[in-house]
Every structure is written in C-alpha cells, then in structure tokens.
C-alpha atoms as a PDB file:
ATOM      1  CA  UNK A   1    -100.165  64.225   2.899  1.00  0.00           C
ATOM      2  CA  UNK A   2     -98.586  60.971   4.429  1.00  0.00           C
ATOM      3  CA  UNK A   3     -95.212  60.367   2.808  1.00  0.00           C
ATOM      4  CA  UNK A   4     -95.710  56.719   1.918  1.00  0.00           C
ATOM      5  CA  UNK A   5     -93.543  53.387   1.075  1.00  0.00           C
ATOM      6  CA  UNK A   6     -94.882  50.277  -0.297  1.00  0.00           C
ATOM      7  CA  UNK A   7     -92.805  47.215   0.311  1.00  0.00           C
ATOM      8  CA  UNK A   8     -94.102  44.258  -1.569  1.00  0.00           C
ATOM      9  CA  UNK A   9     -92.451  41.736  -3.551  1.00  0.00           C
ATOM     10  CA  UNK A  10     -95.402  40.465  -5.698  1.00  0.00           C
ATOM     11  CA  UNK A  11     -96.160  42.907  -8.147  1.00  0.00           C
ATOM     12  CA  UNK A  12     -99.900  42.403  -7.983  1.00  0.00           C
ATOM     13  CA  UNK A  13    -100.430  42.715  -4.291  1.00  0.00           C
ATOM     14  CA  UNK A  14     -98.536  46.462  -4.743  1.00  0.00           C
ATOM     15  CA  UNK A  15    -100.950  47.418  -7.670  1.00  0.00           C
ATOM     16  CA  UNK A  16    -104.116  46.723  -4.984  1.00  0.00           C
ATOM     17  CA  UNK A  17    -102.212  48.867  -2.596  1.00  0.00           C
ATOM     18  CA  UNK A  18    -101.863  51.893  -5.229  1.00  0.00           C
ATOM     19  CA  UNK A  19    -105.624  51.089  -6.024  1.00  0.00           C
ATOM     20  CA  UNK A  20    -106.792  51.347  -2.531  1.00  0.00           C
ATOM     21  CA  UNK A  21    -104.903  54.368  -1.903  1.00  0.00           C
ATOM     22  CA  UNK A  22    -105.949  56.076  -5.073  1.00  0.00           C
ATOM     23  CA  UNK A  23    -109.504  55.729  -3.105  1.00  0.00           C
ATOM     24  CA  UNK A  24    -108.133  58.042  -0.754  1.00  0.00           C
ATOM     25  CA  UNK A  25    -107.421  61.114  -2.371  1.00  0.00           C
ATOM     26  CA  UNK A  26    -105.281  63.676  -0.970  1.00  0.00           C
ATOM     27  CA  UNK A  27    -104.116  61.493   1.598  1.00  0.00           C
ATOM     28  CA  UNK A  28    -100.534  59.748   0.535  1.00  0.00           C
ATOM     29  CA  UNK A  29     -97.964  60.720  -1.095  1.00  0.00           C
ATOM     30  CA  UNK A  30     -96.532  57.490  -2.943  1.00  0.00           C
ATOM     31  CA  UNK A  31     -92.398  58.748  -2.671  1.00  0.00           C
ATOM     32  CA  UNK A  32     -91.452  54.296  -3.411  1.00  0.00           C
ATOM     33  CA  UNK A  33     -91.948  51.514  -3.913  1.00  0.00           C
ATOM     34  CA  UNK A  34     -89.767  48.335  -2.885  1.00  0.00           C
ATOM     35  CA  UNK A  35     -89.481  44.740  -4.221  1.00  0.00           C
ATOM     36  CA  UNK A  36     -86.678  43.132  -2.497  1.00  0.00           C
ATOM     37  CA  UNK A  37     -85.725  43.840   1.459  1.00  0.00           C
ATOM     38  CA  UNK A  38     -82.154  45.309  -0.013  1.00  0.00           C
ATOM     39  CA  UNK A  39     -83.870  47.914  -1.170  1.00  0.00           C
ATOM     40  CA  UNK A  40     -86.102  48.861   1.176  1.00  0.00           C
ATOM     41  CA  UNK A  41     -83.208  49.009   3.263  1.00  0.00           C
ATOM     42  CA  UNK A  42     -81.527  51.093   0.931  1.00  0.00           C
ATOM     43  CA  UNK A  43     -84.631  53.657   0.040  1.00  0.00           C
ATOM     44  CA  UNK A  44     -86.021  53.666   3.443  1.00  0.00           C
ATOM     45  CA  UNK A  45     -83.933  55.883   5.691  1.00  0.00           C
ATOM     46  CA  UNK A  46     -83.131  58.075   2.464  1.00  0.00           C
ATOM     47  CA  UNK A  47     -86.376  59.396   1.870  1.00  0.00           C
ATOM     48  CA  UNK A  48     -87.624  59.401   5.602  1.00  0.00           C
ATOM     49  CA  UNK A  49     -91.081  57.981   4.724  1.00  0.00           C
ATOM     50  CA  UNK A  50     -94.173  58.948   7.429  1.00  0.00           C
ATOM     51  CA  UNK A  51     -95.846  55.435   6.616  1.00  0.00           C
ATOM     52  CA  UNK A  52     -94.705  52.046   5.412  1.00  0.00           C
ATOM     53  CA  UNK A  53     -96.956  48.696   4.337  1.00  0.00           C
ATOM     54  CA  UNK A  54     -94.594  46.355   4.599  1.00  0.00           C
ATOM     55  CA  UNK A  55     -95.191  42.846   3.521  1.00  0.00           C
ATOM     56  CA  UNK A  56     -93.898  39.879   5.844  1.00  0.00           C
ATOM     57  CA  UNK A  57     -92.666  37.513   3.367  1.00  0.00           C
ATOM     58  CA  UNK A  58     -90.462  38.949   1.145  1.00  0.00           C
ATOM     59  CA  UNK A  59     -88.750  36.325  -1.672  1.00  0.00           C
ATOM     60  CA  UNK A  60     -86.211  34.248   0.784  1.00  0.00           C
ATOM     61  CA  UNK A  61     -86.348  36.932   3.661  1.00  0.00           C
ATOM     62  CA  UNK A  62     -89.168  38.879   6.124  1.00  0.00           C
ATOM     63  CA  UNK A  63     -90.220  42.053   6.455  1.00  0.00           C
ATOM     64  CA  UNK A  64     -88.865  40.967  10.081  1.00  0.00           C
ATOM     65  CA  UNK A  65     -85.283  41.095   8.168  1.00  0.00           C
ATOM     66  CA  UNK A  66     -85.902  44.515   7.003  1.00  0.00           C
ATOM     67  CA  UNK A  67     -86.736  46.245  10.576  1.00  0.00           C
ATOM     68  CA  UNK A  68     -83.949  44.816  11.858  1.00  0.00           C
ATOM     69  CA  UNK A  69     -81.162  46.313   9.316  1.00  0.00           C
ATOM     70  CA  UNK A  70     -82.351  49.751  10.348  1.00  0.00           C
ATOM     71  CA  UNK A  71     -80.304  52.298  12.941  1.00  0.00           C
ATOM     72  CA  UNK A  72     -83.706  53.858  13.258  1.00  0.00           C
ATOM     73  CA  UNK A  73     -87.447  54.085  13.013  1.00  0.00           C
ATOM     74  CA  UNK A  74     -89.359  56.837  13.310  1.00  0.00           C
ATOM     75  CA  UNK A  75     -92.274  55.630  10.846  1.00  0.00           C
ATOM     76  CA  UNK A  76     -95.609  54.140  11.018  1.00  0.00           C
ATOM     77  CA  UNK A  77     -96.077  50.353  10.422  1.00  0.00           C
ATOM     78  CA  UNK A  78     -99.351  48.983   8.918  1.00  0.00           C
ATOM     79  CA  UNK A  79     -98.636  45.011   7.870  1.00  0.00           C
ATOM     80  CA  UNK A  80     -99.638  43.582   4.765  1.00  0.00           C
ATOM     81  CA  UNK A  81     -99.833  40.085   5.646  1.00  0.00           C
ATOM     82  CA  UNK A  82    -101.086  35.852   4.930  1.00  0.00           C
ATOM     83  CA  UNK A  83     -98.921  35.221   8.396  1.00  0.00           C
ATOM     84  CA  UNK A  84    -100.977  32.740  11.169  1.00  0.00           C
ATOM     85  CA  UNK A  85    -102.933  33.410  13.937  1.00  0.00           C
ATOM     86  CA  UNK A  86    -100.023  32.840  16.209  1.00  0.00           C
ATOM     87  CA  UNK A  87     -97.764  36.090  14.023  1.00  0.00           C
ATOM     88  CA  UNK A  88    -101.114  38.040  13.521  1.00  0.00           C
ATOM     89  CA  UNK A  89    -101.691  37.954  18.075  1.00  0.00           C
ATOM     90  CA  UNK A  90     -98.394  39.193  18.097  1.00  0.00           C
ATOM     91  CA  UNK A  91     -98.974  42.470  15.883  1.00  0.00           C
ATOM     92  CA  UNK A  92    -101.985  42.850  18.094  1.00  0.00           C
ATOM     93  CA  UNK A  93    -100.316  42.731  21.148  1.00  0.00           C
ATOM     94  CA  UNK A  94     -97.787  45.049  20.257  1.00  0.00           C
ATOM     95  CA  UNK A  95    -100.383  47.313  18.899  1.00  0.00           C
ATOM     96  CA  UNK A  96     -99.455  47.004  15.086  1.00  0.00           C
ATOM     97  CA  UNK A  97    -102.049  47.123  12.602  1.00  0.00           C
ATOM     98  CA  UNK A  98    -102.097  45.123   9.962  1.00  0.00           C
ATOM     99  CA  UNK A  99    -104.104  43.805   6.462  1.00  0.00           C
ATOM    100  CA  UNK A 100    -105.082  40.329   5.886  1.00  0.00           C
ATOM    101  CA  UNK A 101    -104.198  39.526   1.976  1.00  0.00           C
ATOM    102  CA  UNK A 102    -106.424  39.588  -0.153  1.00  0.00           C
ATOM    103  CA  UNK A 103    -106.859  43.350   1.231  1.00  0.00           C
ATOM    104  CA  UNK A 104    -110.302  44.015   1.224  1.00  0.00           C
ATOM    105  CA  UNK A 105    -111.220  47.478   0.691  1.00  0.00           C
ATOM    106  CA  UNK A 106    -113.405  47.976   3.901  1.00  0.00           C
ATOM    107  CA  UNK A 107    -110.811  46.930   6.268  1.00  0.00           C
ATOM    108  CA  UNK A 108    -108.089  49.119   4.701  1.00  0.00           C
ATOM    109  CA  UNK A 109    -110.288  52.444   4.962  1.00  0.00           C
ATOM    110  CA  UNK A 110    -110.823  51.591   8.948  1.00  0.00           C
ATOM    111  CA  UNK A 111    -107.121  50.670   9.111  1.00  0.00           C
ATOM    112  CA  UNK A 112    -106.616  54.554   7.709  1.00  0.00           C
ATOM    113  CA  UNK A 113    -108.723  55.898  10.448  1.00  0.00           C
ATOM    114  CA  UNK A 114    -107.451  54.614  13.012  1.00  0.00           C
ATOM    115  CA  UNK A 115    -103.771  55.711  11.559  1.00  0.00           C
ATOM    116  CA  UNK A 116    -105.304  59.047  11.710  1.00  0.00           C
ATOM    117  CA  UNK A 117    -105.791  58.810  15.171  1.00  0.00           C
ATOM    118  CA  UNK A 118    -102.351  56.228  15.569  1.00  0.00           C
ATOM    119  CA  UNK A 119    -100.094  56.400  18.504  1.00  0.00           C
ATOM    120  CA  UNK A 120     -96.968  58.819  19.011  1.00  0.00           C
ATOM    121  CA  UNK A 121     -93.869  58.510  16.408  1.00  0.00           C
ATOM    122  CA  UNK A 122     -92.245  58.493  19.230  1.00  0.00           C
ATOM    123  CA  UNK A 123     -93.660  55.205  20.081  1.00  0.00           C
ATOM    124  CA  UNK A 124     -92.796  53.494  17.450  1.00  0.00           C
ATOM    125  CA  UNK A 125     -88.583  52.159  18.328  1.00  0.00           C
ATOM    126  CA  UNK A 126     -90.108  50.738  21.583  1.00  0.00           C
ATOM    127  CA  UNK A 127     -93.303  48.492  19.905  1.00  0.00           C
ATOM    128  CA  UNK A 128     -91.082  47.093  17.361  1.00  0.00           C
ATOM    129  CA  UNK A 129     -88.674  45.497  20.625  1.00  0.00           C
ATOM    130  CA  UNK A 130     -92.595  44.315  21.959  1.00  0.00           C
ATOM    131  CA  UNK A 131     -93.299  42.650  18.333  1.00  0.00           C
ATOM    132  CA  UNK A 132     -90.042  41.033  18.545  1.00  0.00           C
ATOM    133  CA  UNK A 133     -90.363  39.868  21.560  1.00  0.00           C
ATOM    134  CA  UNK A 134     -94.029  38.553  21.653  1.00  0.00           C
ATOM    135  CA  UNK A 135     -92.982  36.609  18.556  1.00  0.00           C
ATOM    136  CA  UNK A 136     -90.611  34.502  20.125  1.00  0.00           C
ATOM    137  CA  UNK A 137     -93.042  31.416  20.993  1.00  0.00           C
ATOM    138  CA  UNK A 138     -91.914  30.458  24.909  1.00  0.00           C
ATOM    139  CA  UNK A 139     -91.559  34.441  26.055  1.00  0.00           C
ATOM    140  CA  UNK A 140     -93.538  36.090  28.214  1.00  0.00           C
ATOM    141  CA  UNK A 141     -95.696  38.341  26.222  1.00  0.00           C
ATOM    142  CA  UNK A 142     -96.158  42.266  26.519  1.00  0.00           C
ATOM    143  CA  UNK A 143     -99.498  43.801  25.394  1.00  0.00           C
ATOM    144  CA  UNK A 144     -99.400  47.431  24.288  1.00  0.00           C
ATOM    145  CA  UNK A 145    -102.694  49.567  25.963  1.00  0.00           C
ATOM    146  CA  UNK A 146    -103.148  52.665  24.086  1.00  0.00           C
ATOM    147  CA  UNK A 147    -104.119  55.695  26.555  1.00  0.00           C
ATOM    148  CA  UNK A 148    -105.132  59.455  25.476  1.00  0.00           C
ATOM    149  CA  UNK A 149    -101.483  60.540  25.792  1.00  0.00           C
ATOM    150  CA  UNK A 150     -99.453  57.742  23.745  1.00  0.00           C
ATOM    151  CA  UNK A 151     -99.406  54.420  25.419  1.00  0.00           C
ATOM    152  CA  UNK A 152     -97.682  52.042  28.003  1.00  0.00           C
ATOM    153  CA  UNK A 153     -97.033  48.548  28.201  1.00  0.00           C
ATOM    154  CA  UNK A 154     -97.974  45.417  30.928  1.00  0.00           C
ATOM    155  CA  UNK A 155     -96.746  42.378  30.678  1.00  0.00           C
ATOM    156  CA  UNK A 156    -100.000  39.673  29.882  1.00  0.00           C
ATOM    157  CA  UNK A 157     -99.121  37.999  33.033  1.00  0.00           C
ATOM    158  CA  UNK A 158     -99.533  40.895  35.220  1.00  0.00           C
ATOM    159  CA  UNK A 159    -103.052  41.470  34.179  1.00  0.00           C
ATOM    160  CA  UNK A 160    -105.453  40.124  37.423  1.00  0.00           C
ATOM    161  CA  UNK A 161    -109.056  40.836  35.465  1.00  0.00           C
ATOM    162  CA  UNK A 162    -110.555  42.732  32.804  1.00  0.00           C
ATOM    163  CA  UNK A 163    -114.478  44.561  32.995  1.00  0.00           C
ATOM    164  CA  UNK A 164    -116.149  45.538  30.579  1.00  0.00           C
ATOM    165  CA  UNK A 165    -118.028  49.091  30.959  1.00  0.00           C
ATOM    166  CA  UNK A 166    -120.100  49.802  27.414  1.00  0.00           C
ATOM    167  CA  UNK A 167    -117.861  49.780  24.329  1.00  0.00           C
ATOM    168  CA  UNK A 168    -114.677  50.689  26.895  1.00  0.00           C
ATOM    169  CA  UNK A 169    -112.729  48.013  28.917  1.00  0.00           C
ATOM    170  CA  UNK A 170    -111.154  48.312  32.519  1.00  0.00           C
ATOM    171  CA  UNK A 171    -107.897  46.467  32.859  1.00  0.00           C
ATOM    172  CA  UNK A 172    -106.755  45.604  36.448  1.00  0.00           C
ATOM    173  CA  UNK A 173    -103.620  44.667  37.823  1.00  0.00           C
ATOM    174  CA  UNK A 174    -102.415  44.042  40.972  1.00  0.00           C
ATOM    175  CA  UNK A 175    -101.471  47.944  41.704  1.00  0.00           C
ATOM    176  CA  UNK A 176    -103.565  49.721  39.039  1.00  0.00           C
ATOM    177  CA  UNK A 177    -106.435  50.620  36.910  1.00  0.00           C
ATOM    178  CA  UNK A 178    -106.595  51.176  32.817  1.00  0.00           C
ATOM    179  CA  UNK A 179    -108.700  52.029  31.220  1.00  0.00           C
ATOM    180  CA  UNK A 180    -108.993  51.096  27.273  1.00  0.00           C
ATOM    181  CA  UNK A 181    -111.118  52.748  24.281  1.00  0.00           C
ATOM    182  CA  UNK A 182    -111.670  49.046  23.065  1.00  0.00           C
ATOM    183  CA  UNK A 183    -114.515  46.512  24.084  1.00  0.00           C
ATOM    184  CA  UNK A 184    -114.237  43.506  26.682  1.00  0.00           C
ATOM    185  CA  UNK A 185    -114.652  41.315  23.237  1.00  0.00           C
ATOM    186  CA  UNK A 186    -111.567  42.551  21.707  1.00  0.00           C
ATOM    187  CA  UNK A 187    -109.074  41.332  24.706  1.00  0.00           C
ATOM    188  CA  UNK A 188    -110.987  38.141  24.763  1.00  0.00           C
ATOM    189  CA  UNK A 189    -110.143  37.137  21.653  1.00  0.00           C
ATOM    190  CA  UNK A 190    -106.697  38.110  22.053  1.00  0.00           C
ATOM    191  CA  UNK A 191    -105.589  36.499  25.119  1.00  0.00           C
ATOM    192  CA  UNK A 192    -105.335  32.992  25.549  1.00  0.00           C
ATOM    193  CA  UNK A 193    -108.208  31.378  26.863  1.00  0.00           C
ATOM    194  CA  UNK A 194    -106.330  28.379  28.512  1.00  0.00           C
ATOM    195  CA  UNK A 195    -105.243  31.230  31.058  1.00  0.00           C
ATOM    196  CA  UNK A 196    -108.107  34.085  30.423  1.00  0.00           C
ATOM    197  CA  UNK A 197    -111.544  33.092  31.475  1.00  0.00           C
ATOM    198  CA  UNK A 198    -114.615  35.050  30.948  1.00  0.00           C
ATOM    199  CA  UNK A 199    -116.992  34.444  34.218  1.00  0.00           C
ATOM    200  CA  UNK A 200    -119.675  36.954  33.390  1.00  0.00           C
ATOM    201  CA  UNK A 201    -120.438  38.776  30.167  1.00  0.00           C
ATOM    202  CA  UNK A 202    -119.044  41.729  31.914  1.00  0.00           C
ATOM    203  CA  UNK A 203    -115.926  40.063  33.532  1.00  0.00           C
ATOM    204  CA  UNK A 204    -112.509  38.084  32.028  1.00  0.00           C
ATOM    205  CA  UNK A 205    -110.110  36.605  34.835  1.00  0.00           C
ATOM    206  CA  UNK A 206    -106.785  35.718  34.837  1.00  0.00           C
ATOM    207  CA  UNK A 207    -106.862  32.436  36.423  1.00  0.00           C
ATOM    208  CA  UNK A 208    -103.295  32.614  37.719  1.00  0.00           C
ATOM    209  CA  UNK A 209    -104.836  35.751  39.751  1.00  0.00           C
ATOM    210  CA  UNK A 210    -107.455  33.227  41.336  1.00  0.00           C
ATOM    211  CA  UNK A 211    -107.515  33.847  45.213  1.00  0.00           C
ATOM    212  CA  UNK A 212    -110.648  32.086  46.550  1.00  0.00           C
ATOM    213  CA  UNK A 213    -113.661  30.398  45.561  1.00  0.00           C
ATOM    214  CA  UNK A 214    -116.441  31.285  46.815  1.00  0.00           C
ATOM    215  CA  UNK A 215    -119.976  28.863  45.643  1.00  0.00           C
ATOM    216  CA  UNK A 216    -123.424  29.543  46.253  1.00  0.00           C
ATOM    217  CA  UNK A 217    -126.402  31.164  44.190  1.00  0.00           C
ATOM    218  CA  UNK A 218    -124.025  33.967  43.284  1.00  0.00           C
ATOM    219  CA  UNK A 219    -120.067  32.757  42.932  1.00  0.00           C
ATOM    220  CA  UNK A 220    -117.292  34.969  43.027  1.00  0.00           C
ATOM    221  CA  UNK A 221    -114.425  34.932  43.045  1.00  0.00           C
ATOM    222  CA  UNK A 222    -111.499  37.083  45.246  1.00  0.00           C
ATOM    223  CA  UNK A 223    -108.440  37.940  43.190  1.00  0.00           C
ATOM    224  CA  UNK A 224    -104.912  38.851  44.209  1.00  0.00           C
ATOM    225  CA  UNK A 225    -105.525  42.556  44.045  1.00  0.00           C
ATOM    226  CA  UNK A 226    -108.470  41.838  46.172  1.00  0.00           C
ATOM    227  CA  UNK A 227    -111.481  42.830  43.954  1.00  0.00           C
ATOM    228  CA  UNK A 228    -114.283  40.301  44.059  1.00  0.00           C
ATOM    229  CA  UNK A 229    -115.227  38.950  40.491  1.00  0.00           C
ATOM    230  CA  UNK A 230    -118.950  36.872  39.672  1.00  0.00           C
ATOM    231  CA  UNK A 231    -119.114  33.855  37.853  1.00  0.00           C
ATOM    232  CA  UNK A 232    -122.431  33.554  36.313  1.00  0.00           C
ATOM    233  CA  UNK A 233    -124.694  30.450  36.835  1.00  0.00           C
ATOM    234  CA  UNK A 234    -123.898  29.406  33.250  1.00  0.00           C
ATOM    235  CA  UNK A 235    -120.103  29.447  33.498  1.00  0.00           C
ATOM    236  CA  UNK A 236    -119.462  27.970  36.609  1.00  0.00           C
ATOM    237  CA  UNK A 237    -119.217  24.647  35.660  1.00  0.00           C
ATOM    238  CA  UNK A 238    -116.338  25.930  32.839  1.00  0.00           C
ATOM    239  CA  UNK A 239    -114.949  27.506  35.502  1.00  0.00           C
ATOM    240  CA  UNK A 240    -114.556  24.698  38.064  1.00  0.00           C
ATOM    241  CA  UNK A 241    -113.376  22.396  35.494  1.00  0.00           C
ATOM    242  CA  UNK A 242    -110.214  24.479  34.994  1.00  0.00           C
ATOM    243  CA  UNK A 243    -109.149  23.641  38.609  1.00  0.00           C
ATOM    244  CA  UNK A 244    -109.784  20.402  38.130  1.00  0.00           C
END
C-alpha cells in the first residue's frame, strides 16, 4: 500500500481525489489530508508519507511554498494542477507528473501506472532543484531523461538532435547517445519550437547545433557532433526561413 497525503485547499477537489483513489483498491493508504500549506508542513515529515498530490495554489501561498519549508524529501510528487502551459513544461521537464483539474478519471489511472513504474526515491531532492529552476522564466532549462537505472539530467541546450526509432526516441548530444522509452512526438511538443525544428518525421534539430547546409533533391544537414540530419522536401522551405 502507498502511504498517501492529499494536499488541497478546496474541499471538493480532495473529495474527487478520495473518489478516484477509492477506484483503486488496495493501492493507498489515505494517512492525511491537508488544507492549508502550514499544515502540510506540519503533517508531512511526521508521518513520512510514500506519495503526495499536492495542489499548486493553495489560499494566498503555492504548493511551491510548501516544498520549500521542508529539510527533506524523500516522497513522490504527482501535481494536482489549473497552472499554464509555461508551469505545466516545467513539471515535464523535470519529470514530474501531474493532473490537469478537473481530474479526469482516465488520466489519473495512467498517472498510477506510470508511478508504479516511477523513478528512484532517491531521485526525488535533485528534480525538485530542476523544477525550481526550469520555472524561473530567463534560465537555462534542464530536462530530466529517465533511463532503466533511475535517470540523469542534460541541459535543453546541449541537446544537438533527436530520432525517432518506433515508439522510442534517440537523444544526441555533442559527446553522447540516449536513448528514451518515450516517442519523437512527446519531446516535440515539449521543447520550444522557435529553437527545435522537426526536418523529417523521423528527425528534430536543434538549430543552434546547425553546422552546414547542404541543398539538393535530398537536404541535410551536418550538426556539431557531426551526424548528418535530412530535411524532407516538405520542410525545407520552414527550415530555410529560420535562417533568414
């Protein structure tokens, strides 16, 4: 059983929660529930919960306020949330889940599976200093890759090219190769597309990596860690116009 904490300060939004969760039978084990961030900071390291959903805005402070008051964190995250796309990119990144309110019921039992399958404890300290920081609007963001022992982190800007290979994704830099359990799709939508561009159904650049341009019935272009990368007939017009 997961020893679980609801932190919610509309009474309504907890009662979905419990109903949800009551769909999921010997799985949690409800040990609180918290209203106010002074309580949850009060409860919290007391009773050494496994899991917390922890709501963003809570009455005149964040769930952001609450993470922060703690020595320690050695619990699972999932977000309850109505944040933007902007706060919502950021839990992403730093390889948070999270629930768009209203919860609907579908996306909380895949959110359950995939805490089944969720990333070290151990993890946990150093993605909540990622969150943090890819919050902060002018930083340079950090994107958390999940791997088959725990994870590691790159910083977005390091990233040369992404291919996609089936439902899996290879992520290049310029000294390395990762692979990710996640589709090409997924890191498209997630990374901005003022500096990400896909040149091939198979294929998202990182401009910034651009090394040559090479035109002609099949364009390509060389990147800084030297791999060659197509553009597709279709996109090479979108593609030229970003160097213009």
């Amino acid at each position: 059983m997961i020893k679980t904490i609801l932190i919610d300060d509309e009474q309504h939004c907890i009662t979905r929660l419990l109903d949800l969760i009551n769909r999921q039978p010997n799985t949690f084990d409800i040990i609180a529930t918290c209203t106010t961030v002074e309580e949850a900071l009060e409860v919290v390291p007391k009773l050494q919960p496994d899991l917390v959903f922890l709501d963003i805005k809570i009455h005149e402070k964040t769930g952001f306020d609450f993470l922060k008051g703690l020595d320690t964190i050695n619990f699972k995250i999932i977000f309850t949330t109505a944040f933007d796309n902007f706060a919502i990119k950021a839990f992403k990144f730093s390889a948070f889940d999270y629930l768009l309110k209203p919860i609907d019921s579908d996306d909380f039992s895949n959110s359950i599976e995939r805490l089944k399958t969720e990333l070290s404890q151990q993890s946990i300290e150093h993605q909540i200093q990622n969150l943090f920081n890819n919050l902060k609007p002018n930083q340079a963001k950090i994107i958390t890759i999940p791997s088959l022992t725990g994870f590691e982190t790159l910083k977005v800007g390091d990233i040369v090219h992404l291919e996609a290979d089936t439902s899996i994704t290879h992520i290049y830099t310029k000294n390395k190769k990762i692979v990710v359990s996640k589709p090409i799709k997924y890191y498209e939508d997630l990374l901005d597309d003022t500096t990400f561009f896909k040149t091939h159904k198979s294929h998202l650049i990182n401009i910034n990596h651009v090394q040559k341009y090479y035109k002609g019935k099949q364009s390509y272009v060389v990147m800084t860690n030297n791999s060659k990368v197509p553009i597709s007939v279709r996109k090479k017009e979108d593609f030229l116009r970003h160097f213009n």
